[in-house]
C-alpha atoms as a PDB file:
ATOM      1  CA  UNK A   1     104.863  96.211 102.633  1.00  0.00           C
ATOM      2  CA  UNK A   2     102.339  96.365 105.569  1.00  0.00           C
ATOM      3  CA  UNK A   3      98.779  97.275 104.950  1.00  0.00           C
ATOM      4  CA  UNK A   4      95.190  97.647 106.312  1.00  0.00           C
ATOM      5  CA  UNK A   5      92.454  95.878 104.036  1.00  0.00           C
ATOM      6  CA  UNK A   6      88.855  95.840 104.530  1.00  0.00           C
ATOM      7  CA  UNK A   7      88.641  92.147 104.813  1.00  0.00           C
ATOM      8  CA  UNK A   8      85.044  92.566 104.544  1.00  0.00           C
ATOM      9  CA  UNK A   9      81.946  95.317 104.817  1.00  0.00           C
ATOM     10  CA  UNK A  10      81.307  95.557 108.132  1.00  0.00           C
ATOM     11  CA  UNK A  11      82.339  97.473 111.416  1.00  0.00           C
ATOM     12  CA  UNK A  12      86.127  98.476 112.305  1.00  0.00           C
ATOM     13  CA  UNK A  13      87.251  95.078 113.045  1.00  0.00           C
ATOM     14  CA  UNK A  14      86.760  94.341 109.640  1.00  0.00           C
ATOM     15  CA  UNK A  15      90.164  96.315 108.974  1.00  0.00           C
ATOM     16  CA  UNK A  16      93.032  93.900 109.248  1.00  0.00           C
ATOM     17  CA  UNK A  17      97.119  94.235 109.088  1.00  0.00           C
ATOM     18  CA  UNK A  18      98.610  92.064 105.490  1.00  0.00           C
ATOM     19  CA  UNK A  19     101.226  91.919 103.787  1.00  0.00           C
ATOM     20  CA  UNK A  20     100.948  93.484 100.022  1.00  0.00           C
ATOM     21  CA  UNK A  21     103.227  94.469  97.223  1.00  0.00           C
ATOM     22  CA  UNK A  22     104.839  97.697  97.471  1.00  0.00           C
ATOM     23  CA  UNK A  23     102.518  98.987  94.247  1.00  0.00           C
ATOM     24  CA  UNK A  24     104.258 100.186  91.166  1.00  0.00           C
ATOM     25  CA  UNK A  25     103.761 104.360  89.814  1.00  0.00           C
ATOM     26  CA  UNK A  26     102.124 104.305  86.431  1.00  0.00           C
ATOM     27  CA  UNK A  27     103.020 107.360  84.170  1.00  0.00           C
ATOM     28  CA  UNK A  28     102.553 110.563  85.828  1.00  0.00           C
ATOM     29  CA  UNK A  29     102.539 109.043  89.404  1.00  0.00           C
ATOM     30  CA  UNK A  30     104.626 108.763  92.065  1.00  0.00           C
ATOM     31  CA  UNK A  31     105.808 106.565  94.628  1.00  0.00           C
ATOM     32  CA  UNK A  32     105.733 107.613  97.963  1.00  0.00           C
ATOM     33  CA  UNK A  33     107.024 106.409 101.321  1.00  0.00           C
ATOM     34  CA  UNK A  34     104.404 107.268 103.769  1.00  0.00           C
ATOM     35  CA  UNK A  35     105.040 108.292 107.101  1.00  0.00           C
ATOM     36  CA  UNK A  36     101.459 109.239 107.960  1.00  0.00           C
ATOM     37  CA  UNK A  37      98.039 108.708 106.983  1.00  0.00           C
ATOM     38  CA  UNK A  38      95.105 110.872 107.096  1.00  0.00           C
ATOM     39  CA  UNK A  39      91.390 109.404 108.346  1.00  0.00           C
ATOM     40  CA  UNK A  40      88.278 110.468 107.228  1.00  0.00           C
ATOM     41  CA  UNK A  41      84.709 109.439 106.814  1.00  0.00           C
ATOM     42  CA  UNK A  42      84.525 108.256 102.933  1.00  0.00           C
ATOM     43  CA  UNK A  43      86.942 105.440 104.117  1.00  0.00           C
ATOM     44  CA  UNK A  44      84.448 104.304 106.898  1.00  0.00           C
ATOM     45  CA  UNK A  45      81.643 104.413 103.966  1.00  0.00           C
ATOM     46  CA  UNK A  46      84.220 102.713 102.002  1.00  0.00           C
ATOM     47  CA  UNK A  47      84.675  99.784 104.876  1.00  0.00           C
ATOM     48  CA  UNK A  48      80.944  99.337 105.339  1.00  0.00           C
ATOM     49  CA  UNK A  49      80.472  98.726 101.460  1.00  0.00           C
ATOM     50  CA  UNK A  50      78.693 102.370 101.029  1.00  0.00           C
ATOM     51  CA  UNK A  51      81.639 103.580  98.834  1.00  0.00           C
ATOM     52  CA  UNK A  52      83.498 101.749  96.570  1.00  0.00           C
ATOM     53  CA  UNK A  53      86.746 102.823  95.148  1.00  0.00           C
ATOM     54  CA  UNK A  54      86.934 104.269  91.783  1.00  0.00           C
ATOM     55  CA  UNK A  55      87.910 101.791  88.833  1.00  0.00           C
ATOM     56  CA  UNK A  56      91.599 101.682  88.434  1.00  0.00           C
ATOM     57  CA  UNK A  57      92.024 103.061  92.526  1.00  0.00           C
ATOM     58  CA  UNK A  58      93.778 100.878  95.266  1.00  0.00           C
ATOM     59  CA  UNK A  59      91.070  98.820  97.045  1.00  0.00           C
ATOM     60  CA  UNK A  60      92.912 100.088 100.074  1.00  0.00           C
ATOM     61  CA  UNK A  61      91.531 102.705 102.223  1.00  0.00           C
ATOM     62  CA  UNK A  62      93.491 106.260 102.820  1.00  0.00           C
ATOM     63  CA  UNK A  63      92.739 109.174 100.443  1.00  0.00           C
ATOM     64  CA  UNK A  64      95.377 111.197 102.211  1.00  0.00           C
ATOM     65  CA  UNK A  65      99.192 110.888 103.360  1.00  0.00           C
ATOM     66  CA  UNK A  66     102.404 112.582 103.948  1.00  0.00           C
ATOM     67  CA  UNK A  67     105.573 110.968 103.016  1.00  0.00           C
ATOM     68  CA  UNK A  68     108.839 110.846 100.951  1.00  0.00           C
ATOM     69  CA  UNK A  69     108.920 110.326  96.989  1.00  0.00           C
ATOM     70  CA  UNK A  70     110.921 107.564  96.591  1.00  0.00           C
ATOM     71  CA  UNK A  71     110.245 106.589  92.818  1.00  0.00           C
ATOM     72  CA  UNK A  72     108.275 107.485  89.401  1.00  0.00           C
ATOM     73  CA  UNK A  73     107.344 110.813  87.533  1.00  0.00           C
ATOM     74  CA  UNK A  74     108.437 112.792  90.268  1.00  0.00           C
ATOM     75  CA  UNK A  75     108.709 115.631  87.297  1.00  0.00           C
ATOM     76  CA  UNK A  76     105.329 116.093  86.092  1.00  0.00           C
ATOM     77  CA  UNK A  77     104.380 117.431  89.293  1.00  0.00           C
ATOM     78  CA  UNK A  78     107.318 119.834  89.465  1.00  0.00           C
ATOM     79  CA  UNK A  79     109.061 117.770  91.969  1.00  0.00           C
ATOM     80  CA  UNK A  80     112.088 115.552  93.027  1.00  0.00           C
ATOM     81  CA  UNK A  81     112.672 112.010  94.172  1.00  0.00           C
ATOM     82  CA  UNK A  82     113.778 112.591  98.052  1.00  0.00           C
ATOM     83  CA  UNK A  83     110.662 115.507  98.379  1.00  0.00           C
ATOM     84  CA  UNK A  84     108.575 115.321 101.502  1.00  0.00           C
ATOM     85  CA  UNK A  85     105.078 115.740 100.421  1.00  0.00           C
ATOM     86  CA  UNK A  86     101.169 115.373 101.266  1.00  0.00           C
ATOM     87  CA  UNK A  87      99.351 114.102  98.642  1.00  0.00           C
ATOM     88  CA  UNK A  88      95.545 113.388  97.459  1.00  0.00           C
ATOM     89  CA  UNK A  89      95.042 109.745  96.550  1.00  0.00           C
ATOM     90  CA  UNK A  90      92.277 108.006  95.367  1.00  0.00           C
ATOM     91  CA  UNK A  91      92.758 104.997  97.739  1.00  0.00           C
ATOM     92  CA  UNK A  92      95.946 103.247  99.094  1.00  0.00           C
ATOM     93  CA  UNK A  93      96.866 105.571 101.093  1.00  0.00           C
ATOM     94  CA  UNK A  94      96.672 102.929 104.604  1.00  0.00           C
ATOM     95  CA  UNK A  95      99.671 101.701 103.757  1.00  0.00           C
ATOM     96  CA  UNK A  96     103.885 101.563 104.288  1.00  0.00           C
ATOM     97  CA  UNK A  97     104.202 102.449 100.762  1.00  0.00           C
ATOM     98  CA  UNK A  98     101.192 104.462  98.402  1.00  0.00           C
ATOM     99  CA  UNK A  99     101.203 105.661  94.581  1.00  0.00           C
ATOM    100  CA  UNK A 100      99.684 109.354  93.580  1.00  0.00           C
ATOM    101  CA  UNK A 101      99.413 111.032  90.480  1.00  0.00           C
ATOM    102  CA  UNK A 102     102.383 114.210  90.892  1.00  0.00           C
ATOM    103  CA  UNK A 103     100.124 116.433  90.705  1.00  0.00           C
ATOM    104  CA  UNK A 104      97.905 115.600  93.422  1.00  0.00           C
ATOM    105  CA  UNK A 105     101.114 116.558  95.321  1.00  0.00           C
ATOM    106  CA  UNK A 106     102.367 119.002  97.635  1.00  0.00           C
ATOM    107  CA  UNK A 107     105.371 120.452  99.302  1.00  0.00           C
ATOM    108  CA  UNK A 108     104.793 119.741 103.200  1.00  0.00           C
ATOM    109  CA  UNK A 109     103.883 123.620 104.201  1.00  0.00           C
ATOM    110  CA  UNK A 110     107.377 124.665 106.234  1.00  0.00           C
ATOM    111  CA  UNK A 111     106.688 124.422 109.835  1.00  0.00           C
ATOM    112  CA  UNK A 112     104.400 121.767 109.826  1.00  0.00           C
ATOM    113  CA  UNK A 113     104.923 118.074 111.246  1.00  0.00           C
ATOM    114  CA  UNK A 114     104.326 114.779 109.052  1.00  0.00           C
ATOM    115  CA  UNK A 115     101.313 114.357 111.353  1.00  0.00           C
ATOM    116  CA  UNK A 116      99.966 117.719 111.139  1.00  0.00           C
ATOM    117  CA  UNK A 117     100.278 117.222 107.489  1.00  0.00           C
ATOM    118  CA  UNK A 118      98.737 114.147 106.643  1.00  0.00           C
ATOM    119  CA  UNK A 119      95.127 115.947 107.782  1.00  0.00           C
ATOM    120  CA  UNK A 120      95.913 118.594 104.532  1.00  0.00           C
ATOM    121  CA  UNK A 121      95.445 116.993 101.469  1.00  0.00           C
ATOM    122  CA  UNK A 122      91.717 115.715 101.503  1.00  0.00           C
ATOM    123  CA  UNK A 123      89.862 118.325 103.814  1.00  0.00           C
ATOM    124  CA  UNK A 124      91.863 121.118 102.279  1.00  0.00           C
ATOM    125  CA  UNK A 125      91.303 120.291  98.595  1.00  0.00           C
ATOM    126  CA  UNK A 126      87.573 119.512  99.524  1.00  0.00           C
ATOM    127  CA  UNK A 127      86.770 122.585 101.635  1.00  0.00           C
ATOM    128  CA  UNK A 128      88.610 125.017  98.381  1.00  0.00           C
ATOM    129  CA  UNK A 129      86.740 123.233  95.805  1.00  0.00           C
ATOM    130  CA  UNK A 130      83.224 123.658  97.299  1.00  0.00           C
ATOM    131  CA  UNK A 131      83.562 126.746  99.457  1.00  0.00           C
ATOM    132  CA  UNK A 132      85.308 128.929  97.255  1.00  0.00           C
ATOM    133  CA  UNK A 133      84.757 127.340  93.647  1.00  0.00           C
ATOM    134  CA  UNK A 134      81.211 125.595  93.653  1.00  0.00           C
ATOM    135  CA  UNK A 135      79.891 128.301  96.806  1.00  0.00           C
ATOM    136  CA  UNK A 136      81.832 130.895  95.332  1.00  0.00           C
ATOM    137  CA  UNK A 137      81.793 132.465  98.564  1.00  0.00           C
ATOM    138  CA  UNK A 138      82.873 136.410  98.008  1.00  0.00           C
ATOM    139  CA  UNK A 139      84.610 138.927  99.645  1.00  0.00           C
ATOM    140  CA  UNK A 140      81.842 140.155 102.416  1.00  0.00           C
ATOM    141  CA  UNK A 141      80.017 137.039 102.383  1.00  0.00           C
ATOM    142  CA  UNK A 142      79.561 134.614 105.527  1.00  0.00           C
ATOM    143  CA  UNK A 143      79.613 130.999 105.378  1.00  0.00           C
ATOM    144  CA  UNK A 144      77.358 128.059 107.780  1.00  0.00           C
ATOM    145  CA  UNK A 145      79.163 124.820 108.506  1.00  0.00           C
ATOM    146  CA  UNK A 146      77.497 122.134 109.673  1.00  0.00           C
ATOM    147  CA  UNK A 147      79.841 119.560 111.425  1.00  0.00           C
ATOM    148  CA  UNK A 148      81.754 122.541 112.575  1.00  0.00           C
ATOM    149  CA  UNK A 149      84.058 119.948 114.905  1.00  0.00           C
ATOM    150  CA  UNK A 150      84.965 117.306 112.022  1.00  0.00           C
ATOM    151  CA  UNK A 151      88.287 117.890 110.153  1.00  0.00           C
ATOM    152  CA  UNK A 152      86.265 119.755 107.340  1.00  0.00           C
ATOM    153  CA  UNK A 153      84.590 121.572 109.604  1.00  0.00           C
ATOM    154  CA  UNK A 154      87.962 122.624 111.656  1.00  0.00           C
ATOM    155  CA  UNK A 155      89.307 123.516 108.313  1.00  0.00           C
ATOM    156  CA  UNK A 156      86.912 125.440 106.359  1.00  0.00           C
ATOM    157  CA  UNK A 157      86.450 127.506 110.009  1.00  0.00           C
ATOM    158  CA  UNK A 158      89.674 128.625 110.000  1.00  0.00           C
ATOM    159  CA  UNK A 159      89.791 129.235 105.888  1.00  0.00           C
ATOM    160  CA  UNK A 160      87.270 131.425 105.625  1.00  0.00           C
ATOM    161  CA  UNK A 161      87.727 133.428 108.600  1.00  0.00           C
ATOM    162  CA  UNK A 162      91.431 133.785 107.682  1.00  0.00           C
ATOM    163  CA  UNK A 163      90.043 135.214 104.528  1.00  0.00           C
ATOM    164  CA  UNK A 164      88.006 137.855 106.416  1.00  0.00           C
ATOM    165  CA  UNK A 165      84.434 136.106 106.306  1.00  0.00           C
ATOM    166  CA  UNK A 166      82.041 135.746 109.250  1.00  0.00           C
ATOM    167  CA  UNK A 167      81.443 131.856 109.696  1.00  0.00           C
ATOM    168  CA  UNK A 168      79.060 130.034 111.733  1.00  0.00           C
ATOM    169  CA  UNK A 169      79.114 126.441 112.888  1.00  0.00           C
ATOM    170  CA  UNK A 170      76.693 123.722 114.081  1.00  0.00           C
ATOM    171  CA  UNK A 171      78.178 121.117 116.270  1.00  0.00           C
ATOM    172  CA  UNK A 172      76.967 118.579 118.617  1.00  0.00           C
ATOM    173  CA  UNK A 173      77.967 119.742 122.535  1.00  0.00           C
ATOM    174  CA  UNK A 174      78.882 123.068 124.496  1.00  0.00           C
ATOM    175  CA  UNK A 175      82.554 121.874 124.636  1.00  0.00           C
ATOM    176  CA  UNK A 176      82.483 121.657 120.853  1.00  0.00           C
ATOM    177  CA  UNK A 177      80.865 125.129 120.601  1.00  0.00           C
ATOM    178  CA  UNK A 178      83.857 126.351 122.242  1.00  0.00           C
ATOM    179  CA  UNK A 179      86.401 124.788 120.423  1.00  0.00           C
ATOM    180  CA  UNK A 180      85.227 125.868 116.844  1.00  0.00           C
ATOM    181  CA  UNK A 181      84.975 129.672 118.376  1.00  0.00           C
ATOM    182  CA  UNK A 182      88.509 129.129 119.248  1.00  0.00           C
ATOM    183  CA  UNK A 183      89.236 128.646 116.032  1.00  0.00           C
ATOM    184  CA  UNK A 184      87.320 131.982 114.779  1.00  0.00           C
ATOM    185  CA  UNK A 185      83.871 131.440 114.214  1.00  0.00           C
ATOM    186  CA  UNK A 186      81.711 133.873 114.914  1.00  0.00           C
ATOM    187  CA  UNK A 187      78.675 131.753 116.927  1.00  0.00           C
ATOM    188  CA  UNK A 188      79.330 128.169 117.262  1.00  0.00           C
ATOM    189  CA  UNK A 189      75.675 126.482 117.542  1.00  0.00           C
ATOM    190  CA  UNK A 190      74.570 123.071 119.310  1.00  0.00           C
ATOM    191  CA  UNK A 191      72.126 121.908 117.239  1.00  0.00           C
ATOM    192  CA  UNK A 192      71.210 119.195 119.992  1.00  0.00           C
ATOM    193  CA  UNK A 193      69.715 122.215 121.998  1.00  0.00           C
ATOM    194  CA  UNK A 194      69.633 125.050 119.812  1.00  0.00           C
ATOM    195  CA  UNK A 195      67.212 125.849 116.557  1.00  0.00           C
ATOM    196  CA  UNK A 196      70.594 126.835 113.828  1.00  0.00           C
ATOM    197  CA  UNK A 197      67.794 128.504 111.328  1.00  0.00           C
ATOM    198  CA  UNK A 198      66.674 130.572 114.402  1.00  0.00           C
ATOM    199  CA  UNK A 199      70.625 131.301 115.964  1.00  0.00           C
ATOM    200  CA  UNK A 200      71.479 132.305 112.256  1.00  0.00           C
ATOM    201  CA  UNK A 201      69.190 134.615 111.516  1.00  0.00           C
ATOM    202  CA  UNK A 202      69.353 136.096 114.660  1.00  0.00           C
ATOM    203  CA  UNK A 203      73.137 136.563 114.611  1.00  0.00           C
ATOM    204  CA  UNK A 204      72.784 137.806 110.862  1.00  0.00           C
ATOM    205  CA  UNK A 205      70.047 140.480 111.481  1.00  0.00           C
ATOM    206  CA  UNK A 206      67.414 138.589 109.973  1.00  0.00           C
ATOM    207  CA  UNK A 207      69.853 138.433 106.635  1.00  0.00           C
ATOM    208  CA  UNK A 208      70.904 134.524 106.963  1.00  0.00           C
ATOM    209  CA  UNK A 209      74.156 133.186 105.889  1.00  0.00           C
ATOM    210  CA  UNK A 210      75.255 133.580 102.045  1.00  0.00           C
ATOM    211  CA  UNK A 211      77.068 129.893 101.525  1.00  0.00           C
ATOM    212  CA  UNK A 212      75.957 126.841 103.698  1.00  0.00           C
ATOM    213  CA  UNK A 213      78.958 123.959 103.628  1.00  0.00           C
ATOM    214  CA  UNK A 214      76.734 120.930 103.942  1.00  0.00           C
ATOM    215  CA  UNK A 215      77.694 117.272 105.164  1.00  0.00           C
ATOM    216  CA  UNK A 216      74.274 116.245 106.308  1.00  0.00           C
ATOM    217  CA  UNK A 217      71.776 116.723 104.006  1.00  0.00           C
ATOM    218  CA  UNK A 218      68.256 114.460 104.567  1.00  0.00           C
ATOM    219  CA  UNK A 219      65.962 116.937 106.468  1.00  0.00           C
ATOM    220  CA  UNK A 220      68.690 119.494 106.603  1.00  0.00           C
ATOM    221  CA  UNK A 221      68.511 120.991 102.857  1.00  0.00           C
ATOM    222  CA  UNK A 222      65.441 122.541 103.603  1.00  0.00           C
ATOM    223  CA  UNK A 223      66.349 124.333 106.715  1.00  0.00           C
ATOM    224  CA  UNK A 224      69.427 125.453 105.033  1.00  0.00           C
ATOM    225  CA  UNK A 225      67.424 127.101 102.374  1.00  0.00           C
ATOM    226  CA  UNK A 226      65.359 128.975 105.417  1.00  0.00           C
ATOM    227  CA  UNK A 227      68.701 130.642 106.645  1.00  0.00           C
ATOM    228  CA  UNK A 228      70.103 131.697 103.886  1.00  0.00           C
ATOM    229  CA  UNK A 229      70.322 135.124 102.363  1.00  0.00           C
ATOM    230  CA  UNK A 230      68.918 135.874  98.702  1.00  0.00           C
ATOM    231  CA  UNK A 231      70.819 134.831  96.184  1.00  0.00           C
ATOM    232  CA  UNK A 232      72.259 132.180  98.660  1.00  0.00           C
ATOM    233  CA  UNK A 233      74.206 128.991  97.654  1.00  0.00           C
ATOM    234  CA  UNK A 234      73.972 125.625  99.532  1.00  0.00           C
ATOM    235  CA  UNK A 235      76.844 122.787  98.700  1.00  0.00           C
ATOM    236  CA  UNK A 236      75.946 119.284  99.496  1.00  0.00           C
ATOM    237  CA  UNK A 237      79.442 116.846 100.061  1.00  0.00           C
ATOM    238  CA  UNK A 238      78.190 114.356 102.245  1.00  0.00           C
ATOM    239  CA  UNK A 239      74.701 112.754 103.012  1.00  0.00           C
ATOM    240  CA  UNK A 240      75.026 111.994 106.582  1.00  0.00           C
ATOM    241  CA  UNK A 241      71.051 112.377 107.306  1.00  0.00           C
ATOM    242  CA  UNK A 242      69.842 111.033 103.744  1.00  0.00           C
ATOM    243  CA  UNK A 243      69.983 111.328 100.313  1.00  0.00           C
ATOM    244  CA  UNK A 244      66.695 112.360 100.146  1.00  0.00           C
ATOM    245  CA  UNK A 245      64.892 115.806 101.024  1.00  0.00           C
ATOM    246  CA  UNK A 246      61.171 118.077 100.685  1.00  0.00           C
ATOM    247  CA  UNK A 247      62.300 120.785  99.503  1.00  0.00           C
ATOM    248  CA  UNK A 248      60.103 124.407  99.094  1.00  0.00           C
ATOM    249  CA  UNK A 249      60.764 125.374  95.896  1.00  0.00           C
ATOM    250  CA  UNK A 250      58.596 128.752  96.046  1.00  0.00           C
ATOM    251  CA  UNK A 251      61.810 130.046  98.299  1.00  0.00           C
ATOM    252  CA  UNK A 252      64.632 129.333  95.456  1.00  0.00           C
ATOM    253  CA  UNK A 253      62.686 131.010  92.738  1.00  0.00           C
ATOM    254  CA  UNK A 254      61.398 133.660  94.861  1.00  0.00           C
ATOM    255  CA  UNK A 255      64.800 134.385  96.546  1.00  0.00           C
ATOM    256  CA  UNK A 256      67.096 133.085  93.981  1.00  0.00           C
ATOM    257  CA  UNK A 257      68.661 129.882  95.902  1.00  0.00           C
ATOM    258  CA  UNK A 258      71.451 127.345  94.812  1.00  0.00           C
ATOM    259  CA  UNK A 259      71.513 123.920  95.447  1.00  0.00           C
ATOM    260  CA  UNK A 260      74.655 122.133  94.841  1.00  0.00           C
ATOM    261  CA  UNK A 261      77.079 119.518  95.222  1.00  0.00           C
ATOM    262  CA  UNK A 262      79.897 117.699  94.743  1.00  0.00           C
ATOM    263  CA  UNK A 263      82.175 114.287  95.313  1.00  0.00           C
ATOM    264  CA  UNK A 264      85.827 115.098  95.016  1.00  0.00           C
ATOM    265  CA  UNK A 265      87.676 111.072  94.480  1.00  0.00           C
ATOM    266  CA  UNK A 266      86.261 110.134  90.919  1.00  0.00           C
ATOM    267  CA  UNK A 267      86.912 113.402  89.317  1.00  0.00           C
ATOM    268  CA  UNK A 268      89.479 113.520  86.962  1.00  0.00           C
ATOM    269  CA  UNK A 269      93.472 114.311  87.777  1.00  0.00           C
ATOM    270  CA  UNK A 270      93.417 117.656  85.793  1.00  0.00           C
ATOM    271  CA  UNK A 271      90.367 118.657  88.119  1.00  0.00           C
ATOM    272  CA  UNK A 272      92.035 117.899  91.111  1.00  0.00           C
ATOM    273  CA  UNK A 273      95.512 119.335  89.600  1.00  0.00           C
ATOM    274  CA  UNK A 274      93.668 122.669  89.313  1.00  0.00           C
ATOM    275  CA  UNK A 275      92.726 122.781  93.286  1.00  0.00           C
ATOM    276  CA  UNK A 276      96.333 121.699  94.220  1.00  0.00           C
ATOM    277  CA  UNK A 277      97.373 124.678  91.927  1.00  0.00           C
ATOM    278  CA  UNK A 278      95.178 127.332  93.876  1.00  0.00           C
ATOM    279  CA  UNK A 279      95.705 125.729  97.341  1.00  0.00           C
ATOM    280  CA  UNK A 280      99.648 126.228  97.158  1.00  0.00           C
ATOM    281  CA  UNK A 281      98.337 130.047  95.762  1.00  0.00           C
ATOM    282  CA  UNK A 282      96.607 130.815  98.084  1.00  0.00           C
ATOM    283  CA  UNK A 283      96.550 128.192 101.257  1.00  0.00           C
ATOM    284  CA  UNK A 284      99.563 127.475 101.749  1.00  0.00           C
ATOM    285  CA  UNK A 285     101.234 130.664 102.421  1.00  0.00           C
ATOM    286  CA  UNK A 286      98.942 130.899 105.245  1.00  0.00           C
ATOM    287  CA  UNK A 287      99.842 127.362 106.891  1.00  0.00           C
ATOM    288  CA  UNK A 288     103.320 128.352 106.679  1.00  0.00           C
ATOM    289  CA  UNK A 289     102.836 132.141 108.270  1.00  0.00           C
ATOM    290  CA  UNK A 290     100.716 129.982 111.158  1.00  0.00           C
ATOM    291  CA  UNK A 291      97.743 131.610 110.353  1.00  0.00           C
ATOM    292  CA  UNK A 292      95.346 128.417 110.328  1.00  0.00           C
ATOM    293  CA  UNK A 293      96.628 124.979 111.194  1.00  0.00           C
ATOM    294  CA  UNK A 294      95.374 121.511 111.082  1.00  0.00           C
ATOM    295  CA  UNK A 295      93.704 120.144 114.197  1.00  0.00           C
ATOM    296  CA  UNK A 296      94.813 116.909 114.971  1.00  0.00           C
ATOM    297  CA  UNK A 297      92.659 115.004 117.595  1.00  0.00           C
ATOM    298  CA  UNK A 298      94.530 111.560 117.905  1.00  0.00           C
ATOM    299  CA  UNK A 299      96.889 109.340 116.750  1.00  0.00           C
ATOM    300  CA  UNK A 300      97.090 106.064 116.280  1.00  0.00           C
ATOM    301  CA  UNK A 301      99.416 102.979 114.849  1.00  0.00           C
ATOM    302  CA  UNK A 302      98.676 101.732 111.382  1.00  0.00           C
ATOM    303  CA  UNK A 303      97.981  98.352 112.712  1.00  0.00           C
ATOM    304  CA  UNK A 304      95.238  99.760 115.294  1.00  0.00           C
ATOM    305  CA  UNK A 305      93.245 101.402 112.107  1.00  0.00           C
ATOM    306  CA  UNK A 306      90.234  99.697 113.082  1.00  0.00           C
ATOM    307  CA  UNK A 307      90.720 101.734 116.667  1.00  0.00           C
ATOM    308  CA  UNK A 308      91.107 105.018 114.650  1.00  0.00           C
ATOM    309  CA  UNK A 309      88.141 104.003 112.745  1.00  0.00           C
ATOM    310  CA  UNK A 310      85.728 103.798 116.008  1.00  0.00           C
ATOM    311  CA  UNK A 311      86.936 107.018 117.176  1.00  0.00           C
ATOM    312  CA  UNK A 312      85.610 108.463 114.313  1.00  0.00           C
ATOM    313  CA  UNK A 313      82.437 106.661 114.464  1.00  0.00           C
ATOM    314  CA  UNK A 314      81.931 107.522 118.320  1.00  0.00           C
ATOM    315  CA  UNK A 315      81.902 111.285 116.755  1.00  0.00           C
ATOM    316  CA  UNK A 316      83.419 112.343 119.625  1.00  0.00           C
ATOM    317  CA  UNK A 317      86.930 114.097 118.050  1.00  0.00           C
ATOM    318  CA  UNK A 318      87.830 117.667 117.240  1.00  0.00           C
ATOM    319  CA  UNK A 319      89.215 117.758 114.104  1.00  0.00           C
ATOM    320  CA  UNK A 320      91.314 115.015 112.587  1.00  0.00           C
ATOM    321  CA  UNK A 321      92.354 111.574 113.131  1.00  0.00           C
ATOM    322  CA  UNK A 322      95.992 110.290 111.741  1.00  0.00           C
ATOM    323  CA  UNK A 323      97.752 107.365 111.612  1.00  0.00           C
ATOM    324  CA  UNK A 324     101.049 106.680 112.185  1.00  0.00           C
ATOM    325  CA  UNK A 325     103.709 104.622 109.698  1.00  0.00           C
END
């Protein structure tokens, strides 16, 4: 089969085209045909040597695709060989052919292209897990995004103001404010130009926001903590602006803040299992009935990865990059 490797760290023309064995599904997996690939940042840590795969995971990048089931233990996820699905992967997933544990799977939501598909499975498990689970975000709560324009962003925008929360977004240029208000949130906020702590609290009444999804971190975590209501939650899943952060702890023991976080690839199958449980629940009745919808920026061949890859990098897109098998 055709693949993209990272030949070595370094920048996007470090991802090449090769030739590789189609891989074979181990108990419990299956084997799919992909048709489409999802992109997201993890794999451009992964390619600069910032994020290595887990132990027993493809050394291939891709943590998302949509495709056919063509072999394995199609039955432990409650499926068939010949199913079209999305599916969560651990790696491989840049590739003709992929293998994913079966219940990491899901039935493409009716309605929905392979494209438009392929941008599910690793935002949509990753924005339930720490919005919902970890932020236990509540009916008549309001949720702060930061990266407001990135596939998670795009995603947990339209989730949690499909479930009847206010949500606020930072974002990084006037055109990008408009798109993620388009897709429902209540203020969109350029943090190039704008103060967020100040916007939030004045669009909140003073109150601040009760969960804050965070992909930055660094300097951020602090300022989070200053908009947030009492008993406020922030989730960290990404460290964009550092791993490392001053904190005023007087604030969460005076007003009874969370810090939290969370990586989604190395946890274990029955973890991720449980997500793909609540996301057909509750998500994907929703993608079907058209009420939110994945935003797919570009396309691009599987052989012009490393193109797809400085997109991303540029920062430029509104919501997700996919490519094409």
């Amino acid at each position: 089969m055709k693949a993209v490797e990272i030949s070595q760290p370094g920048g996007p023309e470090v991802l090449v085209l090769v030739d590789r064995p189609i891989p074979e599904p181990k108990a419990g997996e299956v084997l799919i045909k992909v048709s489409a690939a999802g992109i997201n940042r993890p794999d451009v840590f992964q390619r600069k040597g910032n994020y290595p795969a887990p132990p027993g995971a493809s050394d291939l990048p891709g943590l998302e695709v949509v495709g056919e089931i063509v072999g394995g233990d199609a039955a432990a996820g409650g499926l068939s060989i010949g199913d079209k699905v999305c599916a969560l992967l651990a790696g491989g997933g840049y590739a003709e052919y992929c293998v994913a544990p079966a219940q990491q799977c899901l039935p493409v939501p009716k309605g929905l292209s392979d494209v438009e598909a392929a941008g599910l499975p690793e935002t949509y498990y990753t924005v339930w897990s720490n919005v919902f689970d970890r932020g236990r975000l509540s009916i008549g709560e309001s949720l702060l995004v930061h990266g407001g324009a990135s596939g998670i962003g795009t995603t947990a925008i339209q989730l949690a103001r499909a479930m009847g929360h206010e949500v606020y977004a930072t974002v990084g240029s006037d055109e990008r404010v408009r798109a993620v208000e388009d897709l429902g949130a209540t203020l969109g906020i350029n943090y190039r130009t704008q103060d967020y702590v100040e916007e939030v609290k004045k669009a909140t009444g003073g109150k601040g926001v009760d969960v804050v999804l965070d992909m930055v971190a660094g300097e951020y975590i602090n300022r989070n903590l200053n908009c947030l209501a009492d008993d406020g939650r922030v989730v960290i899943i990404a460290l964009l602006g550092g791993a490392k952060a001053t904190i005023d702890c007087n604030q969460v023991l005076r007003r009874r803040l969370t810090i939290t976080g969370s990586t989604l690839r190395p946890r274990p199958v029955a973890f991720k299992a449980e997500i793909a449980r609540a996301l057909k629940q509750h998500v994907w009745p929703l993608l079907e009935a058209g009420k939110i919808r994945p935003i797919v920026h570009a396309t691009f061949p599987l052989a012009q990865a490393c193109d797809a890859h400085a997109m991303m990098e540029a920062g430029e897109q509104i919501g997700k990059i996919v490519l094409t098998v």
